[in-house]
C-alpha atoms as a PDB file:
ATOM      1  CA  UNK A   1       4.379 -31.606  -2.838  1.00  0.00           C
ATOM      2  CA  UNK A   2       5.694 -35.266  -3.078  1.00  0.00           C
ATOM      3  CA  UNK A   3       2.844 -36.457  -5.199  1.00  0.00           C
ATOM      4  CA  UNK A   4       2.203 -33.088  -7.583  1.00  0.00           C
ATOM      5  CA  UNK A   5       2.026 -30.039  -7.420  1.00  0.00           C
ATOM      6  CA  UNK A   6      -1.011 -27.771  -5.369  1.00  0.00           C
ATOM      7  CA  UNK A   7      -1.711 -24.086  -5.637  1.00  0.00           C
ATOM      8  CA  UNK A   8      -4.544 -21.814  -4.400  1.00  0.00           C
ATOM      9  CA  UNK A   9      -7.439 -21.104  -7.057  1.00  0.00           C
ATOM     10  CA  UNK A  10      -9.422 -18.270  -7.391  1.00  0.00           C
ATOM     11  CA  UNK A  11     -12.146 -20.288  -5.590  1.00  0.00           C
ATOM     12  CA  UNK A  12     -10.115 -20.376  -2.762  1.00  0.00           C
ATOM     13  CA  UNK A  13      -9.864 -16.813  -2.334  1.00  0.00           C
ATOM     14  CA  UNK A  14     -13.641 -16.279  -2.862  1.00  0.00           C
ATOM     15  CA  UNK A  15     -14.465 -19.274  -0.466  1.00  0.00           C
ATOM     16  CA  UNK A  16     -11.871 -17.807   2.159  1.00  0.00           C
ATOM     17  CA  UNK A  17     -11.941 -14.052   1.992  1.00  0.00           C
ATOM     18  CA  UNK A  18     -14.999 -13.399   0.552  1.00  0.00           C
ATOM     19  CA  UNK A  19     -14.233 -11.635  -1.905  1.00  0.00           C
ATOM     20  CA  UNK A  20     -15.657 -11.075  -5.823  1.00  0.00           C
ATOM     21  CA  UNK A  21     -13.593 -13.068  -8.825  1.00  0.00           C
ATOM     22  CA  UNK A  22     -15.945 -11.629 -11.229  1.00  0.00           C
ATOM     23  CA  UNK A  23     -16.174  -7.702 -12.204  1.00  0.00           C
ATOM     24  CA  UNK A  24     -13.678  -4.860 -13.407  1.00  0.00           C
ATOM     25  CA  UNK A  25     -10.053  -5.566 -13.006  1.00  0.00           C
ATOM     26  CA  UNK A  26      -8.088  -3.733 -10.600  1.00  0.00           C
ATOM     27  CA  UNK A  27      -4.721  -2.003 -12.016  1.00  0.00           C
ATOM     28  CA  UNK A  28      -2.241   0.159 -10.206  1.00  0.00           C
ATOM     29  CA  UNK A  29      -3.425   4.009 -10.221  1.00  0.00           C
ATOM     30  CA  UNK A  30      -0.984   6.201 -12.029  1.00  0.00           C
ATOM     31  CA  UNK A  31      -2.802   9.762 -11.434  1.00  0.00           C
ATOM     32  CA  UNK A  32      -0.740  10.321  -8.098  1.00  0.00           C
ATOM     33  CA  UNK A  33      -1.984  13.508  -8.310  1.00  0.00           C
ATOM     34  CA  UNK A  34      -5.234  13.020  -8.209  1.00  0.00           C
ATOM     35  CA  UNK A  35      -5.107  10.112  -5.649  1.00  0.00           C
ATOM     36  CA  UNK A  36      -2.861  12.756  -3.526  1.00  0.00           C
ATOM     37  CA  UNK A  37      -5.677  15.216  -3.681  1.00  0.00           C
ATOM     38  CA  UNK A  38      -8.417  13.091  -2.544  1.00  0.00           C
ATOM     39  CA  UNK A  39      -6.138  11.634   0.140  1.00  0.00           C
ATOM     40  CA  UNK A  40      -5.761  15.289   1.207  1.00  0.00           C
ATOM     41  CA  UNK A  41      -9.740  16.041   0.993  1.00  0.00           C
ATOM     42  CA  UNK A  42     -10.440  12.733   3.147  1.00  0.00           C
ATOM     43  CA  UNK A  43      -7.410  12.978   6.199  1.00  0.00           C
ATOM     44  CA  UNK A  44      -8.031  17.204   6.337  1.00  0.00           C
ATOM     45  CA  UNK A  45      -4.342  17.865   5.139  1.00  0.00           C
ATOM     46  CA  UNK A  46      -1.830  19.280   3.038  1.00  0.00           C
ATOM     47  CA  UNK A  47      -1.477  18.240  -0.542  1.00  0.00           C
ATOM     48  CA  UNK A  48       2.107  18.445  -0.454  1.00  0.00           C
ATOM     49  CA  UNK A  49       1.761  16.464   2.562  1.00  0.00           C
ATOM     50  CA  UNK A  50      -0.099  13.171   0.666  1.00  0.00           C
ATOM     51  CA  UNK A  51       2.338  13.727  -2.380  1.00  0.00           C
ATOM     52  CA  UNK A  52       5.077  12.866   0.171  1.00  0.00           C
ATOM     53  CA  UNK A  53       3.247   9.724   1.330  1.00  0.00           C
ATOM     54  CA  UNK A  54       3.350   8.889  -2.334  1.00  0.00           C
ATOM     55  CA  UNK A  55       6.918   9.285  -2.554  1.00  0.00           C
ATOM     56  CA  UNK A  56       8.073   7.486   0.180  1.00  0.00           C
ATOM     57  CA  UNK A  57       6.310   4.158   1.492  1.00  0.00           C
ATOM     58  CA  UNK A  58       2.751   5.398   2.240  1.00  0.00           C
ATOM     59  CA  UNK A  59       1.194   6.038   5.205  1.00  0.00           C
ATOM     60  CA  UNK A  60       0.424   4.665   8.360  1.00  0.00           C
ATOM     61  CA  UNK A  61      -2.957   2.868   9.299  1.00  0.00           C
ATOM     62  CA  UNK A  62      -2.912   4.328  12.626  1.00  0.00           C
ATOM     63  CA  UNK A  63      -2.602   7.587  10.851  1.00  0.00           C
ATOM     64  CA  UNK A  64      -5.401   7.455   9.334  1.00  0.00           C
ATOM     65  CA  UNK A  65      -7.468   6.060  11.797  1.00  0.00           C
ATOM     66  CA  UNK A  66      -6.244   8.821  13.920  1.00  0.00           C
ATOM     67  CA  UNK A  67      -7.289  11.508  11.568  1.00  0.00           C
ATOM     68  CA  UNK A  68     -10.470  10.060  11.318  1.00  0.00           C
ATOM     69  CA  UNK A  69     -11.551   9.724  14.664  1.00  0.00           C
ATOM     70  CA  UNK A  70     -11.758  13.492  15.014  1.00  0.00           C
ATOM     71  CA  UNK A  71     -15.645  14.187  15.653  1.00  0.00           C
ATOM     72  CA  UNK A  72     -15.686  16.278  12.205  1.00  0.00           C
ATOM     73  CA  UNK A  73     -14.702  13.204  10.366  1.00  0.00           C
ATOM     74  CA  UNK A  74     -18.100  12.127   8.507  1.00  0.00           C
ATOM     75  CA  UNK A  75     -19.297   8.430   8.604  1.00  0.00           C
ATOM     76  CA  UNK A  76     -18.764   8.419   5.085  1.00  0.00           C
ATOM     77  CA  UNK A  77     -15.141   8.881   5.318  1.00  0.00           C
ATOM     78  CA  UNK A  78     -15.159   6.774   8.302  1.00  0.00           C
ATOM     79  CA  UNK A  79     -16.135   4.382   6.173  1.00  0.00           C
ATOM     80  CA  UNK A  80     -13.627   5.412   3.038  1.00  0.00           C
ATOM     81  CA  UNK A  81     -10.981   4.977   5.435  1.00  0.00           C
ATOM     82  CA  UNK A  82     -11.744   1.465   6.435  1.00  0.00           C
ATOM     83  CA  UNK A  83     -12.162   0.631   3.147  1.00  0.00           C
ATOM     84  CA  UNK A  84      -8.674   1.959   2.415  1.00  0.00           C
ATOM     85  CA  UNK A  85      -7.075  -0.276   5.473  1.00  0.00           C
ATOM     86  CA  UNK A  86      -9.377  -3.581   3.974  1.00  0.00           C
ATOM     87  CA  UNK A  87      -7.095  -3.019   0.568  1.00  0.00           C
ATOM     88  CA  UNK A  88      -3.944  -1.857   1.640  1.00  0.00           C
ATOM     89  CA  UNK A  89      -3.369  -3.655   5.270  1.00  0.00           C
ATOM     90  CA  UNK A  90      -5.627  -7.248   4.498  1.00  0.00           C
ATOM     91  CA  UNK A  91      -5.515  -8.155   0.587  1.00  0.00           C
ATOM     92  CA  UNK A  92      -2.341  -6.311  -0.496  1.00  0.00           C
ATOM     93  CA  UNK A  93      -0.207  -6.527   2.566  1.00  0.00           C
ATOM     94  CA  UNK A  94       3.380  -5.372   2.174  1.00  0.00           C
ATOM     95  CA  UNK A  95       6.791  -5.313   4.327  1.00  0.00           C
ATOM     96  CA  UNK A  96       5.550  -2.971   6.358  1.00  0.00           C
ATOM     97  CA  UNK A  97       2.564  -4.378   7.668  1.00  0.00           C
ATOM     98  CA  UNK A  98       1.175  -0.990   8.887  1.00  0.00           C
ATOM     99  CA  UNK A  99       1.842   1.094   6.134  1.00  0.00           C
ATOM    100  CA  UNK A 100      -0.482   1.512   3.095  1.00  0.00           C
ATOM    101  CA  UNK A 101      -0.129   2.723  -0.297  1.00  0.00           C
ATOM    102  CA  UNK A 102      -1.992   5.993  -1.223  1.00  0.00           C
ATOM    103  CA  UNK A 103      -3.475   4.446  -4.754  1.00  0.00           C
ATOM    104  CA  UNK A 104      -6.429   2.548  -2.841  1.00  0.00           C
ATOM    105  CA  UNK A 105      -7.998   6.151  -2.481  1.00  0.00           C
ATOM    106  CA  UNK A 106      -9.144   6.194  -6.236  1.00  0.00           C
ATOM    107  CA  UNK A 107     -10.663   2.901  -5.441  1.00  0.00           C
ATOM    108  CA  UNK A 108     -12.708   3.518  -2.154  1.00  0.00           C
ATOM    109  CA  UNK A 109     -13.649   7.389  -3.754  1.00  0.00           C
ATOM    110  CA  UNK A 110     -16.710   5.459  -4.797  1.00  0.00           C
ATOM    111  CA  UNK A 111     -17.917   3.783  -2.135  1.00  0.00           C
ATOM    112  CA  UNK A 112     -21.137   1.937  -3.592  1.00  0.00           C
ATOM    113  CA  UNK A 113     -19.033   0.662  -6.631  1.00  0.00           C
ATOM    114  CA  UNK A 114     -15.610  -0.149  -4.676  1.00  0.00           C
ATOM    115  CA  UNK A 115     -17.330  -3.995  -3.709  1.00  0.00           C
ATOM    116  CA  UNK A 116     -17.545  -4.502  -7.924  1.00  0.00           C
ATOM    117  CA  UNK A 117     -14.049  -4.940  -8.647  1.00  0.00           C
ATOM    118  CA  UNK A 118     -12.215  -8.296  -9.044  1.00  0.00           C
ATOM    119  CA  UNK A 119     -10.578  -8.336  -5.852  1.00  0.00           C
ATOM    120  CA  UNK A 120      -9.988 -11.896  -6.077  1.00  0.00           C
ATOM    121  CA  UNK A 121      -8.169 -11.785  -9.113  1.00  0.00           C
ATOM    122  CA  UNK A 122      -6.077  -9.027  -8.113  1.00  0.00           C
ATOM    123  CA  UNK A 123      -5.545 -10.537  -4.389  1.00  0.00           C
ATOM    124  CA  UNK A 124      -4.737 -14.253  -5.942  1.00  0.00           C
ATOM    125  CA  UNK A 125      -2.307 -12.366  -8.792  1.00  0.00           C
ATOM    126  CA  UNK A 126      -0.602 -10.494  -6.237  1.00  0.00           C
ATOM    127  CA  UNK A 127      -0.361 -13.536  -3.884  1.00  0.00           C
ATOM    128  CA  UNK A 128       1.595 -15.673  -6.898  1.00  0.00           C
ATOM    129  CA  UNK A 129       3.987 -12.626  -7.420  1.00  0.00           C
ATOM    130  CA  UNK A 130       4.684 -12.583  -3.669  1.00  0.00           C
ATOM    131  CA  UNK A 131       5.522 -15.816  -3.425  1.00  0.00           C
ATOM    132  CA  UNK A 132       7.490 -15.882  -6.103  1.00  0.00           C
ATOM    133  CA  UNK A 133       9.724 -13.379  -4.665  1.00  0.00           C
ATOM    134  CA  UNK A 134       9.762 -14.977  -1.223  1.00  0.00           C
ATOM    135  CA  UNK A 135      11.667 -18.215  -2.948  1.00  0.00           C
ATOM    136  CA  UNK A 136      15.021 -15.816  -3.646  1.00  0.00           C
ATOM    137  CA  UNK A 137      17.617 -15.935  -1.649  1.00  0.00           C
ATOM    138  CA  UNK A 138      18.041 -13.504   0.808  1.00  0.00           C
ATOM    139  CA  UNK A 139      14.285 -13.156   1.538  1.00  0.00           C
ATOM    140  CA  UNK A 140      12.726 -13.797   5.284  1.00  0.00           C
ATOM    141  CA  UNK A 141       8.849 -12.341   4.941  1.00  0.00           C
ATOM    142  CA  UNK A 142       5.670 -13.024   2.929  1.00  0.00           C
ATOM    143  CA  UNK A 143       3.715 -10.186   1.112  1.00  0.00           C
ATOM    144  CA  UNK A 144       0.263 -10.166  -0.406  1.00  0.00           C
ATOM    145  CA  UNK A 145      -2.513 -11.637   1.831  1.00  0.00           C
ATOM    146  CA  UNK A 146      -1.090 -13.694   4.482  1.00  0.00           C
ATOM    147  CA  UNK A 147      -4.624 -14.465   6.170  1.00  0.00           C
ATOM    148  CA  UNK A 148      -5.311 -16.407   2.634  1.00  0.00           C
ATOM    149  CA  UNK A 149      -2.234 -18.495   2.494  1.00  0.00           C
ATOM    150  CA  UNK A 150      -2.915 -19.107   5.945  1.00  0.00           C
ATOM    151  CA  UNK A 151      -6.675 -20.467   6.013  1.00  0.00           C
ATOM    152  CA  UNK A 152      -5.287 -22.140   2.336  1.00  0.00           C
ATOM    153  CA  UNK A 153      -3.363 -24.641   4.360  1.00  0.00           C
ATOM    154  CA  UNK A 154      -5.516 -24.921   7.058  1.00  0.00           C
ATOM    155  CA  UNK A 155      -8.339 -25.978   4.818  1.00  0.00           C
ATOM    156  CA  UNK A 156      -6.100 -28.357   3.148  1.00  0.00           C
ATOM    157  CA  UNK A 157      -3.813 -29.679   5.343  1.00  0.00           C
ATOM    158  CA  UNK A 158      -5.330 -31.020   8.330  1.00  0.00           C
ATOM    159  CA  UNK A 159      -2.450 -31.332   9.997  1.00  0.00           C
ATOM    160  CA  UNK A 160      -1.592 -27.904  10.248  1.00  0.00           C
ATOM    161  CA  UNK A 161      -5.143 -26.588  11.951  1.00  0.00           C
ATOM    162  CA  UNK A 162      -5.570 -24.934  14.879  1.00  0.00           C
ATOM    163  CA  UNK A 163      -8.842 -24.961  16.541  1.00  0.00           C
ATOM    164  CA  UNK A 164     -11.972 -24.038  15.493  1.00  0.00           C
ATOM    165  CA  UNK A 165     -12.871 -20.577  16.596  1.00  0.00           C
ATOM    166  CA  UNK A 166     -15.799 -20.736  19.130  1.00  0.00           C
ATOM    167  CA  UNK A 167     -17.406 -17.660  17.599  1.00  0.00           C
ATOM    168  CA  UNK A 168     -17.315 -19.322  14.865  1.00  0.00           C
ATOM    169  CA  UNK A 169     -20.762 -20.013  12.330  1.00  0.00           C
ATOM    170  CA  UNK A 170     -21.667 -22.256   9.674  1.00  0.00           C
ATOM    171  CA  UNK A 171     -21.788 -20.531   6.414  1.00  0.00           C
ATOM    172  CA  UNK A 172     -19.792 -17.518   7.679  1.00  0.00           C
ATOM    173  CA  UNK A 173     -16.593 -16.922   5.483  1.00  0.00           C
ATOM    174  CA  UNK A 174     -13.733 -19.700   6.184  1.00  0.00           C
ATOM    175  CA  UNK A 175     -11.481 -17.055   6.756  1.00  0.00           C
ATOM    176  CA  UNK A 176     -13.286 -16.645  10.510  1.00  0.00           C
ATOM    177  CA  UNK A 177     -13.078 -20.431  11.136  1.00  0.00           C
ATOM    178  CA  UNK A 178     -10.219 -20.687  12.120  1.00  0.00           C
ATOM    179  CA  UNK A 179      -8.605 -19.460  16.038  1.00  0.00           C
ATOM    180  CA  UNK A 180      -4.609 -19.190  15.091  1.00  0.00           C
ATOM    181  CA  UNK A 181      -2.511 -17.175  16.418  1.00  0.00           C
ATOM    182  CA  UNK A 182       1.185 -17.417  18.385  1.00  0.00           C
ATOM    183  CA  UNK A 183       4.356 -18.531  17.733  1.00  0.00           C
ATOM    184  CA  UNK A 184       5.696 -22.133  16.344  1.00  0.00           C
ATOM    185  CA  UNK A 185       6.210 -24.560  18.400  1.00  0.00           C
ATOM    186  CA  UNK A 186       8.522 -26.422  16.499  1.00  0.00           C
ATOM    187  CA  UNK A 187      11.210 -26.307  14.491  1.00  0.00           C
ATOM    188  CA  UNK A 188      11.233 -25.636  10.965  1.00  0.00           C
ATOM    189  CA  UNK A 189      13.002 -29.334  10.332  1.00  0.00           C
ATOM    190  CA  UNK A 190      10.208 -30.602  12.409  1.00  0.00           C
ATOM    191  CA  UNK A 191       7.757 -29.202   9.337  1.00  0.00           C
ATOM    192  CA  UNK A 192       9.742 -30.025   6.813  1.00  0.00           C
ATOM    193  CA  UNK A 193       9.700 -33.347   7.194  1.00  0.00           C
ATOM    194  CA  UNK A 194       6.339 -33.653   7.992  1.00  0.00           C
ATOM    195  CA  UNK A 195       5.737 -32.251   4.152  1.00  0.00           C
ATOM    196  CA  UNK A 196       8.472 -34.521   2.865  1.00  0.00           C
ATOM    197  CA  UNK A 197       6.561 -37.550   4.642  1.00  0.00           C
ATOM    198  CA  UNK A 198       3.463 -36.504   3.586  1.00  0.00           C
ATOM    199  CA  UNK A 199       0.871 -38.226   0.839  1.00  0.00           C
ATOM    200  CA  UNK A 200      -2.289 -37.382  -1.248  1.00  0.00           C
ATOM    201  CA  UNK A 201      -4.108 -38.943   1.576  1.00  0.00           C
ATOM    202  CA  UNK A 202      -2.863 -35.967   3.903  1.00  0.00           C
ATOM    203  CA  UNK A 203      -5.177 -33.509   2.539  1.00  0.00           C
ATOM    204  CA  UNK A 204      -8.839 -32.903   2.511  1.00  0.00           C
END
């Protein structure tokens, strides 16, 4: 920014999303077998079918949510699924938006431990990476958590907020505070030099 420099803090993501800074760390799962197997048990298919999804760019929220909705799917891996979409289509978002990687099985396999994990470190690491890669040239979209860096600015840049959801509660997380949603109405110049212009004053 003009006066310094401003980043999001692992605060942020716990005030925001919610989410634990605190517990194991999360690492990329390298037993695709295994991960293909209980991907297998949970949608009712193939093996050969998940190790596909493995090797190619995942599979498909709507997918799963389709698989599951079948009235022999148990509430338990109702509830496995949804954890899988939580990880792989709101914290760890990628280019496809819809698609999610298999790996977030061996995380949501245990469902009472799966809330233990550092998800804000892993979120906020990933978030840094993605943004680093959306500065080359060449790029046009954001990975990693876009609901984060979104509620980041509105929380610090009042200029930038929409309105206050109405459903909205105090001490629910920040994340719901906000009603956005749409398209800009300006032009990127037009924001650009609002940052340029801007001063430490700006932001709350």
């Amino acid at each position: 920014m003009p006066w310094g420099e401003m980043t999001i803090t692992l605060h942020d993501v716990a005030f925001i999303m919610g989410v634990r800074v605190d517990g194991p760390l999360v690492a990329e799962v390298s037993q695709a077998l295994e991960c293909s197997q209980s991907l297998a048990s949970l949608l009712g298919l193939r093996v050969m079918t998940t190790i596909d999804m493995f090797q190619n760019k995942g599979i498909n929220w709507t997918k799963v949510q389709e698989l599951l909705s079948k009235l022999s799917a148990t509430d338990e891996k109702k509830m496995q699924g949804y954890l899988m979409f939580l990880l792989g289509s709101v914290l760890f978002v990628d280019k496809t938006s819809s698609m999610m990687k298999p790996w977030w099985i061996h995380y949501t396999n245990d469902i009472d431990g799966v809330g233990q994990y550092s998800w804000a470190a892993a979120c906020l690491a990933n978030m840094y990476r993605q943004l680093g890669i959306a500065t080359r040239a060449g790029m046009n979209e954001l990975c990693g958590c876009p609901i984060l860096f979104l509620c980041w600015i509105f929380e610090y840049f009042p200029c930038f907020r929409p309105e206050v959801s109405p459903t909205y509660t105090e001490f629910e997380l920040r994340c719901r505070k906000w009603a956005f949603g749409g398209s800009c109405r300006q032009k990127l110049q037009y924001y650009r030099k609002m940052l340029d212009e801007m001063s430490e004053r700006d932001v709350s």
